[in-house]
C-alpha atoms as a PDB file:
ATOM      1  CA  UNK A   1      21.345 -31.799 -42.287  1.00  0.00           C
ATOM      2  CA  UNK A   2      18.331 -33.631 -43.810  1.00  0.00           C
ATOM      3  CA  UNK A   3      16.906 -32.387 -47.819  1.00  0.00           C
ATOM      4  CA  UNK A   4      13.286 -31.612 -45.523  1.00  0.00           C
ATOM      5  CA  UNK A   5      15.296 -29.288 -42.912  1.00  0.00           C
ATOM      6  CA  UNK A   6      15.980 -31.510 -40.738  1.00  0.00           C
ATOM      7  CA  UNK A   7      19.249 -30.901 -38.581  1.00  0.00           C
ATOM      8  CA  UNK A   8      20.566 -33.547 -36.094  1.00  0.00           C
ATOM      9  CA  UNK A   9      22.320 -30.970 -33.651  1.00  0.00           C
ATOM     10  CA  UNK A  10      23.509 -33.863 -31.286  1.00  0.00           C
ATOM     11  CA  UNK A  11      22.877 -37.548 -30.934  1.00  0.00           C
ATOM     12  CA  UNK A  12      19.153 -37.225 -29.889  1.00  0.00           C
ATOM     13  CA  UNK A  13      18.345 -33.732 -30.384  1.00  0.00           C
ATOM     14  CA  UNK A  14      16.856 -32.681 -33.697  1.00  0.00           C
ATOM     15  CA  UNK A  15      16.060 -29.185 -34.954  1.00  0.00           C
ATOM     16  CA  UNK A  16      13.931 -26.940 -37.869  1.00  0.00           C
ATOM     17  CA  UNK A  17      14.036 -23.445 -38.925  1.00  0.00           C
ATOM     18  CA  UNK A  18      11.416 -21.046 -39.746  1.00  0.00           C
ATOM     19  CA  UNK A  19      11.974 -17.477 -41.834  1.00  0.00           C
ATOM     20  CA  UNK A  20       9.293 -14.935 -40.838  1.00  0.00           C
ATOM     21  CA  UNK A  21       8.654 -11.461 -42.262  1.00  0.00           C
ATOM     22  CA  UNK A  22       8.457  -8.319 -40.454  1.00  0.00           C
ATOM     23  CA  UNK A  23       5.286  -6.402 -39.155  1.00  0.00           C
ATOM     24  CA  UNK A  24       5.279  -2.312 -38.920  1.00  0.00           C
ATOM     25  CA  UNK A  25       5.353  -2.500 -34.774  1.00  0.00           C
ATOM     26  CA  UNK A  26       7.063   1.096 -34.750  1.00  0.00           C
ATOM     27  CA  UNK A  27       4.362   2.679 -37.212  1.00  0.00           C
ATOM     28  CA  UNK A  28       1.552   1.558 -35.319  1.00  0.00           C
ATOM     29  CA  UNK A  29      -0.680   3.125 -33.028  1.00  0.00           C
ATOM     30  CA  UNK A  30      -0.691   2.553 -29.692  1.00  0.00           C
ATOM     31  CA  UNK A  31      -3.813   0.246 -29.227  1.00  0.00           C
ATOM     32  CA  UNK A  32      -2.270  -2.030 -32.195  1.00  0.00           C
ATOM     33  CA  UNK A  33       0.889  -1.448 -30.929  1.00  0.00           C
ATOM     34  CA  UNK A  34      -0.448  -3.699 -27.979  1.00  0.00           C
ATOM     35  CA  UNK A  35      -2.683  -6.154 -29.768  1.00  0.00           C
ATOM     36  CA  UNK A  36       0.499  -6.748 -32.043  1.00  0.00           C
ATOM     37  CA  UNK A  37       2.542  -7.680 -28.376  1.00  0.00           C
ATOM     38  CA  UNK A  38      -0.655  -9.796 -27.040  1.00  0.00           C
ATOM     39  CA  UNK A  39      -0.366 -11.740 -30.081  1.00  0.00           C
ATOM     40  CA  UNK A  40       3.689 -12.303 -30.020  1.00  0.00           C
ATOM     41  CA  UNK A  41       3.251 -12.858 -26.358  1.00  0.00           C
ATOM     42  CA  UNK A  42       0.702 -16.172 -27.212  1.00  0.00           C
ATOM     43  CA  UNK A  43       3.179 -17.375 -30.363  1.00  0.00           C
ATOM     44  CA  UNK A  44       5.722 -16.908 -27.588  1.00  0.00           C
ATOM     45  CA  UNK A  45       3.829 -18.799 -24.442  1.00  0.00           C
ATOM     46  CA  UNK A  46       2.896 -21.804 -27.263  1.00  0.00           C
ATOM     47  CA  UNK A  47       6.567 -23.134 -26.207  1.00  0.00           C
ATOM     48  CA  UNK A  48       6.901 -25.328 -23.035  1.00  0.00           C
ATOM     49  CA  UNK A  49       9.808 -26.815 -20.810  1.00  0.00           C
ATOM     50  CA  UNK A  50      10.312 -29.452 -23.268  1.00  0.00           C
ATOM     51  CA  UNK A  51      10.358 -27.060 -26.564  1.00  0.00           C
ATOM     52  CA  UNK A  52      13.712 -24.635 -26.557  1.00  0.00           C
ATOM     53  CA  UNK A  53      13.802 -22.482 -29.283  1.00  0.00           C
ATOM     54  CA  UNK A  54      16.108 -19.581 -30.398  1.00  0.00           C
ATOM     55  CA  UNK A  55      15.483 -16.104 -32.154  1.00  0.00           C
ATOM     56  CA  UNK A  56      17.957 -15.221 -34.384  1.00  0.00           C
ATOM     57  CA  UNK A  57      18.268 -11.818 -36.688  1.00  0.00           C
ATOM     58  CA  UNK A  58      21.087 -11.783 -39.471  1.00  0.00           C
ATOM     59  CA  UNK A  59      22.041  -8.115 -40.989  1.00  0.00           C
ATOM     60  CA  UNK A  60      24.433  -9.522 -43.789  1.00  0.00           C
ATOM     61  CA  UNK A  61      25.826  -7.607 -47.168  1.00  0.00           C
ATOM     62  CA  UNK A  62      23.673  -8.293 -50.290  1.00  0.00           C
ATOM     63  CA  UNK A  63      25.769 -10.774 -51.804  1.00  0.00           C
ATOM     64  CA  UNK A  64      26.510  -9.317 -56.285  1.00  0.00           C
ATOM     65  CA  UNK A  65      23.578 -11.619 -57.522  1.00  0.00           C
ATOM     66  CA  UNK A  66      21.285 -11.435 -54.830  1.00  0.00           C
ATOM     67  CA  UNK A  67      18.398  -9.286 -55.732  1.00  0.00           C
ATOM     68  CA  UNK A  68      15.779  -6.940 -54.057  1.00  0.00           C
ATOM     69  CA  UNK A  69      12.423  -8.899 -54.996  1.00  0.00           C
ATOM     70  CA  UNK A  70       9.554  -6.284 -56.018  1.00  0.00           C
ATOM     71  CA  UNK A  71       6.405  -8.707 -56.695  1.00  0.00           C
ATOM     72  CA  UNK A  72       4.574  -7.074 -59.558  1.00  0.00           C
ATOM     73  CA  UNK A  73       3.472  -9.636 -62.114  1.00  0.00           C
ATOM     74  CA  UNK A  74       3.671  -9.196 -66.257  1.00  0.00           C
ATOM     75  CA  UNK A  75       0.676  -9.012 -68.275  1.00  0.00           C
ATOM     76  CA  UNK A  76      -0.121  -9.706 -71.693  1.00  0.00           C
ATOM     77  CA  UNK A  77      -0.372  -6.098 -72.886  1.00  0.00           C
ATOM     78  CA  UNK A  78       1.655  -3.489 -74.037  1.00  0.00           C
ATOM     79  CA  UNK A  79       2.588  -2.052 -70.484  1.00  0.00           C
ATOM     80  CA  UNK A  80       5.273  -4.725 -69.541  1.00  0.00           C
ATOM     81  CA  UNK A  81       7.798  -2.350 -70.372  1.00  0.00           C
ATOM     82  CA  UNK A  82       6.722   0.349 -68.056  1.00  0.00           C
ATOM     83  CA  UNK A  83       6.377  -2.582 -65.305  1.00  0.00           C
ATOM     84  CA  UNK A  84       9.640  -3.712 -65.322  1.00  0.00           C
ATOM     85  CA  UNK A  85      11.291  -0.131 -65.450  1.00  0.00           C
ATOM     86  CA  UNK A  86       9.152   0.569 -62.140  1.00  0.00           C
ATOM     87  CA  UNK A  87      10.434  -2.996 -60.646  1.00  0.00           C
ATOM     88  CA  UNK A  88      13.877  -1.877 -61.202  1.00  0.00           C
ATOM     89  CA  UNK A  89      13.006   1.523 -59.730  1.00  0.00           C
ATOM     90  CA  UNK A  90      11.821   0.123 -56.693  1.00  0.00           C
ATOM     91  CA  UNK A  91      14.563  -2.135 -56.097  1.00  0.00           C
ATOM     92  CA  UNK A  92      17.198   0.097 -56.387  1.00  0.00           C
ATOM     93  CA  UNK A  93      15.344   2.315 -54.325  1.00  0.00           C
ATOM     94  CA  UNK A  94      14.943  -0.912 -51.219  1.00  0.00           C
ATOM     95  CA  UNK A  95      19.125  -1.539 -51.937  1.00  0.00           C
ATOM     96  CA  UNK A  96      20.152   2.120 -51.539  1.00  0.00           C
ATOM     97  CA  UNK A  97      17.863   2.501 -48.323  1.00  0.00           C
ATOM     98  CA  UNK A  98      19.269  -0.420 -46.672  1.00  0.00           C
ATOM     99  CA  UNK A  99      22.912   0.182 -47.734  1.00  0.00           C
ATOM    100  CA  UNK A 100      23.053  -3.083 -49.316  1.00  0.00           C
ATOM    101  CA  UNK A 101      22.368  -4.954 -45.948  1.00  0.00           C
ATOM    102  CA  UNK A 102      19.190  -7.820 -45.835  1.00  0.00           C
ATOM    103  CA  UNK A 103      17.642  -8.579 -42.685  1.00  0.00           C
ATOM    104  CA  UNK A 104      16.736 -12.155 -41.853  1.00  0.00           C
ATOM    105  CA  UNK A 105      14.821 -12.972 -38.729  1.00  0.00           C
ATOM    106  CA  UNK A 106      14.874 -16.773 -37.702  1.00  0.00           C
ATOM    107  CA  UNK A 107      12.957 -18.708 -35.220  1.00  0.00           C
ATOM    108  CA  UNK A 108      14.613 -21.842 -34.482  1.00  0.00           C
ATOM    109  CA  UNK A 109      13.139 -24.784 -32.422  1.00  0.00           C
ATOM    110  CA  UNK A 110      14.420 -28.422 -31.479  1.00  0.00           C
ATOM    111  CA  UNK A 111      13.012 -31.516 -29.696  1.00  0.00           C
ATOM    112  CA  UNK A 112      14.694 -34.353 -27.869  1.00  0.00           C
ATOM    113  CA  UNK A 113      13.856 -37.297 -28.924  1.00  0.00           C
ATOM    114  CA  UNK A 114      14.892 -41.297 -29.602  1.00  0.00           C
ATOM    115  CA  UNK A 115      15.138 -40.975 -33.216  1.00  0.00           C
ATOM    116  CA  UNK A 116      14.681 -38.983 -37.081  1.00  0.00           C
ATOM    117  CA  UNK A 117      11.397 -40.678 -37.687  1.00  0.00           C
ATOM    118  CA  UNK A 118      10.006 -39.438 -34.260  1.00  0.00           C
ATOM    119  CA  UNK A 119      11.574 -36.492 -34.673  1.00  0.00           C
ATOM    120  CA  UNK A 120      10.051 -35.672 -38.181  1.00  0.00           C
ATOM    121  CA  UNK A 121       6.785 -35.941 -36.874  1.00  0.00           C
ATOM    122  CA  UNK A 122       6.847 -33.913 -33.871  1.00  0.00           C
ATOM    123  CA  UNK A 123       8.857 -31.202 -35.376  1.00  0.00           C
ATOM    124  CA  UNK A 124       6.302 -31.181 -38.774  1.00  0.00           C
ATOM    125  CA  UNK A 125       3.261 -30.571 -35.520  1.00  0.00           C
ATOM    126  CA  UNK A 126       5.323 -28.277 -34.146  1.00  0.00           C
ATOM    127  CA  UNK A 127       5.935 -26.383 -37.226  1.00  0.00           C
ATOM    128  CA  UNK A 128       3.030 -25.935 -38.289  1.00  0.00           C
ATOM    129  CA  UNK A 129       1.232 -25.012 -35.005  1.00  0.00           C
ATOM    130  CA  UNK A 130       4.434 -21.772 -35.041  1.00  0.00           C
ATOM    131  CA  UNK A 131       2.959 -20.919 -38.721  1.00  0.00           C
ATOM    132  CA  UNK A 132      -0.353 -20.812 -37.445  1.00  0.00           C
ATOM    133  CA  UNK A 133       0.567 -18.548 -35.301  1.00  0.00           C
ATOM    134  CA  UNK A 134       2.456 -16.176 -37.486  1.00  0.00           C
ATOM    135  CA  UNK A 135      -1.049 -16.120 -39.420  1.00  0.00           C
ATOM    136  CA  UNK A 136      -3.035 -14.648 -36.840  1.00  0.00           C
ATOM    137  CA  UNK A 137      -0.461 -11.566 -36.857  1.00  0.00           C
ATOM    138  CA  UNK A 138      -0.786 -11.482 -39.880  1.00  0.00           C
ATOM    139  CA  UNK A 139       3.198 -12.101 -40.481  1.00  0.00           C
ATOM    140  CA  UNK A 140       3.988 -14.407 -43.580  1.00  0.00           C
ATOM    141  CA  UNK A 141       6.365 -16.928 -42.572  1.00  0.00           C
ATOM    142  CA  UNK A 142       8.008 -20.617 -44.238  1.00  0.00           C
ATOM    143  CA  UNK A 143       9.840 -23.429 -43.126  1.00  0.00           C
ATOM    144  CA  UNK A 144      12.972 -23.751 -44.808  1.00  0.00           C
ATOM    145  CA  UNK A 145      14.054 -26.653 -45.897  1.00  0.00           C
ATOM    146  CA  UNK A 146      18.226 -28.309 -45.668  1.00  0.00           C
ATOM    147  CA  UNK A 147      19.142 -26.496 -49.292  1.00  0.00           C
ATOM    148  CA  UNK A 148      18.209 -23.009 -47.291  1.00  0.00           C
ATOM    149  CA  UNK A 149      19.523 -23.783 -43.996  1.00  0.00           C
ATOM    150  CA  UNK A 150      22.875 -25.076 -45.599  1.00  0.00           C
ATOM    151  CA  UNK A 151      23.020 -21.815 -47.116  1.00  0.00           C
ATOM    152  CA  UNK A 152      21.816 -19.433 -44.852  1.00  0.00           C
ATOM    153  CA  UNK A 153      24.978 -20.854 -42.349  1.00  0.00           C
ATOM    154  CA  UNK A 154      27.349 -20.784 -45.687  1.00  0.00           C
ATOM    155  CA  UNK A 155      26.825 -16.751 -45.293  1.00  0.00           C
ATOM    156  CA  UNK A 156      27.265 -16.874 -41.839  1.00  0.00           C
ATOM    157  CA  UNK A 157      30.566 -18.604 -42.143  1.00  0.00           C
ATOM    158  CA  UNK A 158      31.678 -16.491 -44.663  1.00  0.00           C
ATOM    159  CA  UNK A 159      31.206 -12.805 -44.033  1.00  0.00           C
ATOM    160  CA  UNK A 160      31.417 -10.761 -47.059  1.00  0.00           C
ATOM    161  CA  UNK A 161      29.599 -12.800 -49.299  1.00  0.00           C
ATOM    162  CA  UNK A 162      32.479 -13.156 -51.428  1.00  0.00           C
ATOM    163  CA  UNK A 163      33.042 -17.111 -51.653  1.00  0.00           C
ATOM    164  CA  UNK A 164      29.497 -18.443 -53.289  1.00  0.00           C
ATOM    165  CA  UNK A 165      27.740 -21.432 -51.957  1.00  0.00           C
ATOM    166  CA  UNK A 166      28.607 -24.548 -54.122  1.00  0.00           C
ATOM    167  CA  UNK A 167      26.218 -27.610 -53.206  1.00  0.00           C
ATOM    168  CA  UNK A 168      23.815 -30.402 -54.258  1.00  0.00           C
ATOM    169  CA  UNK A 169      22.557 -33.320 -52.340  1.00  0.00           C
ATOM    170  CA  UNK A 170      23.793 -35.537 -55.643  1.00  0.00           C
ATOM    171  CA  UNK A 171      27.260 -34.179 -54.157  1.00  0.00           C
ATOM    172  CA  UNK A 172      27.657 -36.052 -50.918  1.00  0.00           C
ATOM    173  CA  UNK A 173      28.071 -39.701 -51.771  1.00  0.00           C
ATOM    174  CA  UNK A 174      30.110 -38.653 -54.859  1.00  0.00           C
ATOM    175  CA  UNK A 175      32.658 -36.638 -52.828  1.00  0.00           C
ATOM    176  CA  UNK A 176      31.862 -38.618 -49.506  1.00  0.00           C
ATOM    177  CA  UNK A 177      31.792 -35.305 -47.606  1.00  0.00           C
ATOM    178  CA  UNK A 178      29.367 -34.593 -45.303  1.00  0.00           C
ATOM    179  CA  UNK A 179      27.409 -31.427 -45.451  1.00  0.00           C
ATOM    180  CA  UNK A 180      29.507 -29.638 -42.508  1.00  0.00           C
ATOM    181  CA  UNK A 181      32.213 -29.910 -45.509  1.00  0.00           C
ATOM    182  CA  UNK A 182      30.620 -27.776 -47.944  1.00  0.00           C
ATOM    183  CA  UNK A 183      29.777 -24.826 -45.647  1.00  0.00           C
ATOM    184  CA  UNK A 184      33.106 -24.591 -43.564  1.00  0.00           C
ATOM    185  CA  UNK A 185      35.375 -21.415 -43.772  1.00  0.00           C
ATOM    186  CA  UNK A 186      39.130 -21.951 -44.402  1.00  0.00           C
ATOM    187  CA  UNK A 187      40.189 -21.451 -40.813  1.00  0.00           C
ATOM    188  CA  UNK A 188      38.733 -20.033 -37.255  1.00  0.00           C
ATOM    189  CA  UNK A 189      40.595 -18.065 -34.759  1.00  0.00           C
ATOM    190  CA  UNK A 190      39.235 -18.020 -31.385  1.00  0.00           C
ATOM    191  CA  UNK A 191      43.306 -17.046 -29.520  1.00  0.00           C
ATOM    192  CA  UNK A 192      41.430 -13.439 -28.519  1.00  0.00           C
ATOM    193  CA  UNK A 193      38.998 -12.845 -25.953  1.00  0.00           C
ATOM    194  CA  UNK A 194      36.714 -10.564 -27.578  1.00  0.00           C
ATOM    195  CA  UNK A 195      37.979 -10.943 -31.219  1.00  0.00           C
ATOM    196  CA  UNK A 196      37.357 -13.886 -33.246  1.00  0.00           C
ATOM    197  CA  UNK A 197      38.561 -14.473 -37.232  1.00  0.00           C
ATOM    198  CA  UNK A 198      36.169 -16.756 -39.935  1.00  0.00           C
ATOM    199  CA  UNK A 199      38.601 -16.882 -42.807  1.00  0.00           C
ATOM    200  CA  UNK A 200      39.828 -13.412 -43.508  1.00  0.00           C
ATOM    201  CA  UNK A 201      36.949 -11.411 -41.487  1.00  0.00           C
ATOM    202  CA  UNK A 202      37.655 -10.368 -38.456  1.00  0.00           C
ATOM    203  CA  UNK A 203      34.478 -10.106 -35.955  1.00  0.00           C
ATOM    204  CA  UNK A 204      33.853  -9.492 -32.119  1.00  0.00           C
ATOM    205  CA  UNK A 205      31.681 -10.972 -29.891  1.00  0.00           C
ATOM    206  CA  UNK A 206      29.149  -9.540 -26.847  1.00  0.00           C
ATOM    207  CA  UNK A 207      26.620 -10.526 -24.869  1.00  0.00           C
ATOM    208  CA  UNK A 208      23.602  -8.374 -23.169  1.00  0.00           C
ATOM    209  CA  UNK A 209      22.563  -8.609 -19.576  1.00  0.00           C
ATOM    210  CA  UNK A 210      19.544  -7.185 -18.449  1.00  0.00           C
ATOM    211  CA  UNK A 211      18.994  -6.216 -15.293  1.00  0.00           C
ATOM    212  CA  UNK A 212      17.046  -3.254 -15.515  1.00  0.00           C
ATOM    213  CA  UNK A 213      13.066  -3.325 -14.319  1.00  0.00           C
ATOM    214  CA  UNK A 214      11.991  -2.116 -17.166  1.00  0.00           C
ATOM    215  CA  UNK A 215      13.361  -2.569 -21.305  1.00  0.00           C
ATOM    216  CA  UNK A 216      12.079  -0.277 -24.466  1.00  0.00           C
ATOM    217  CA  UNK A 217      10.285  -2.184 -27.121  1.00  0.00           C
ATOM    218  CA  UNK A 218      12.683  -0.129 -29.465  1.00  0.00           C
ATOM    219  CA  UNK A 219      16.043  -1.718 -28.148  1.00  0.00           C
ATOM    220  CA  UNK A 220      16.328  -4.568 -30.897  1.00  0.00           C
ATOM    221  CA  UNK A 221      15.234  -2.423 -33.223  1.00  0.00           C
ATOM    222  CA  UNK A 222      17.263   0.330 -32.927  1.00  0.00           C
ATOM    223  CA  UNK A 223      20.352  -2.504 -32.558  1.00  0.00           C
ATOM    224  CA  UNK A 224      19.152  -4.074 -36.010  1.00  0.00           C
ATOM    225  CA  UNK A 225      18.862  -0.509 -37.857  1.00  0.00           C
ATOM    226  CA  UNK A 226      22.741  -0.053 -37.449  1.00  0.00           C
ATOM    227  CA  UNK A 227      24.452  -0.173 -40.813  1.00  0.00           C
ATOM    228  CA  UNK A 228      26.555  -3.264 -39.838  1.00  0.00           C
ATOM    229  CA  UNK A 229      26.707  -7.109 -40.474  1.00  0.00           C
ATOM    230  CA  UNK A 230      26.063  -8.974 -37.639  1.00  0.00           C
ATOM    231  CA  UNK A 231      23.922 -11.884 -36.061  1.00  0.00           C
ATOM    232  CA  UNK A 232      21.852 -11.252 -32.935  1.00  0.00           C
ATOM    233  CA  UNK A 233      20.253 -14.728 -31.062  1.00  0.00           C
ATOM    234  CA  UNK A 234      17.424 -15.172 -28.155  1.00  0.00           C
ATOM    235  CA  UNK A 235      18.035 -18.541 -26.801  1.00  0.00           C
ATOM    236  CA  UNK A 236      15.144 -19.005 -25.688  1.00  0.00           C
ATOM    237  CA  UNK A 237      14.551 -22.154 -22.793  1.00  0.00           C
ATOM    238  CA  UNK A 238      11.306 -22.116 -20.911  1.00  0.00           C
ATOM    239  CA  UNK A 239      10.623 -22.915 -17.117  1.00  0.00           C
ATOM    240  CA  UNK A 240       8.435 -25.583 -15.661  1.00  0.00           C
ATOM    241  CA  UNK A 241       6.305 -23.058 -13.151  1.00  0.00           C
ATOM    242  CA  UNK A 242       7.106 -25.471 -10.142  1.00  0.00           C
ATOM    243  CA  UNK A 243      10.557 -25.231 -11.071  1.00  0.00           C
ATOM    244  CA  UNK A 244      10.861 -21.235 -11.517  1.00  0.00           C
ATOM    245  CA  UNK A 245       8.971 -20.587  -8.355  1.00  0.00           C
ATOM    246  CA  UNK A 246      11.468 -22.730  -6.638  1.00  0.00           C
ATOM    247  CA  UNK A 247      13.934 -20.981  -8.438  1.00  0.00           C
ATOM    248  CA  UNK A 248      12.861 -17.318  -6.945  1.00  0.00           C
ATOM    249  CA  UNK A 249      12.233 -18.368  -3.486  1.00  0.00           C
ATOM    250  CA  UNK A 250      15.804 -19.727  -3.713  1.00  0.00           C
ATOM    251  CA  UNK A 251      17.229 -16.504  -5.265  1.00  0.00           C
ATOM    252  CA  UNK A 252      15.035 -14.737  -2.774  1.00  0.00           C
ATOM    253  CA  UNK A 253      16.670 -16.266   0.218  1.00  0.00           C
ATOM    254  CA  UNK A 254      20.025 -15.591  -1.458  1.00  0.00           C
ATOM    255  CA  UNK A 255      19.494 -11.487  -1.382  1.00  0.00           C
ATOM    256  CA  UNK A 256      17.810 -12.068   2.414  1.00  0.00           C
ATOM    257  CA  UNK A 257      21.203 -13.726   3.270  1.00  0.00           C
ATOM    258  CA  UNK A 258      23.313 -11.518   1.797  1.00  0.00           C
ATOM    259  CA  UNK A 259      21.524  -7.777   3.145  1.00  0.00           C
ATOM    260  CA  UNK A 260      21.872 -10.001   6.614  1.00  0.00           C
ATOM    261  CA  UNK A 261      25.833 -10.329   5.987  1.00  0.00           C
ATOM    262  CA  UNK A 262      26.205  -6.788   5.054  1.00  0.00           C
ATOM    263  CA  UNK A 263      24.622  -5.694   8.047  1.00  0.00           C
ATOM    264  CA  UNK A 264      26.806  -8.043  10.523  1.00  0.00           C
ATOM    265  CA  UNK A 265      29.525  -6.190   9.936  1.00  0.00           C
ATOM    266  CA  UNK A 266      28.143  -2.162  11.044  1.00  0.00           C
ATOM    267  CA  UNK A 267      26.669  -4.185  14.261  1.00  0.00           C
ATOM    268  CA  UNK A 268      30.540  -5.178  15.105  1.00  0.00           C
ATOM    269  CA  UNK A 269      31.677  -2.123  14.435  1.00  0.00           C
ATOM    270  CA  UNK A 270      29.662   0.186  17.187  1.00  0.00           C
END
């Protein structure tokens, strides 16, 4: 992990992370309802073959001196007082909604390339074409940067919040430790199928397959509203169009042959 946010993932593949805000898709009506999924459909069509990305939405517990931010500024008058006892209102108002869990969504992308310096440079294009995009829906995002990212997989790593992140960059060539070092948990236990244990906190792990024809646009958000720490990821990896229309005529063949195969069988029979 680079200080600009920078993570070399594998030999050649480098990546950067972007924090976005929510937008009120439920409480809209219906026509912005759609102009809101136009506009996610473009931010989501920007990526090609070459650009793999990943969506990823955190529910973790508050950690004790995290708090709810409430941006109303002080003035220079005599009302400060009443300001501040409506700030505190409000944010114990936002904590006791959420049950103490903060929602993080993520949008992840990584290029392949020869080295950091090309790397830098494509990802800081790519980066800020994404932001761009957030703008026009009107959805406030920012890059973060290795401090944040180092942190933000600390909490991961250690569910509950109870073991505080302890790290500056001053830190590595005094202790020689890497930065993998400083967010590692005590121990993992992967003997279980299903079940996995980070340190003390036992988790599970599932996937979702969808099959159906059709999906509600309230399924990850009805997922995300339950009162539960958890991580959910897209990985996202677009298809050259050559490539997934060779794809379907293969997959298409595969069905023909097997509805021929099933019917083989009834022919023996009479």
């Amino acid at each position: 992990m680079y200080r600009d946010g920078v993570c070399r993932v594998a030999d050649h593949y480098y990546t950067k992370t972007i924090e976005y805000e929510d937008i009120n898709y439920q409480l809209a009506q219906a026509e912005d309802q759609a102009a809101i999924f136009d506009g996610w459909s473009a931010c989501l069509n920007y990526f090609d073959s070459t650009l793999p990305f990943q969506l990823s939405f955190i529910n973790h517990r508050s950690r004790p001196e995290s708090r709810y931010s409430v941006n109303i500024s002080m003035q220079e008058d005599e009302y400060n007082g009443v300001r501040q006892e409506y700030v505190e209102m409000l944010e114990n108002q936002i904590a006791k909604s959420n049950n103490g869990i903060v929602r993080t969504k993520l949008l992840t992308f990584g290029v392949n390339v020869d080295d950091l310096s090309t790397a830098r440079a494509r990802l800081e294009r790519v980066e800020a074409d994404i932001m761009n995009n957030f703008k026009k829906l009107g959805v406030k995002s920012a890059a973060l940067s290795g401090l944040e990212r180092l942190e933000l997989l600390h909490g991961q790593l250690h569910p509950g919040g109870n073991d505080p992140f302890r790290f500056s960059w001053d830190m590595i060539p005094k202790t020689g430790l890497s930065t993998k070092d400083f967010i590692a948990p005590t121990s993992f236990d992967f003997r279980f199928s299903r079940l996995f244990r980070v340190g003390t906190t036992w988790g599970a792990s599932s996937y979702l397959q969808i099959l159906a024809s059709e999906l509600s646009d309230k399924l990850l958000a009805e997922l995300l509203e339950l009162d539960a720490e958890m991580t959910i990821t897209l990985h996202v990896q677009t298809v050259d169009q050559a490539a997934a229309v060779k794809a379907i005529k293969a997959k298409v063949s595969d069905i023909d042959k097997m509805k021929v195969e099933e019917v083989r069988p009834d022919r023996a029979l009479c």
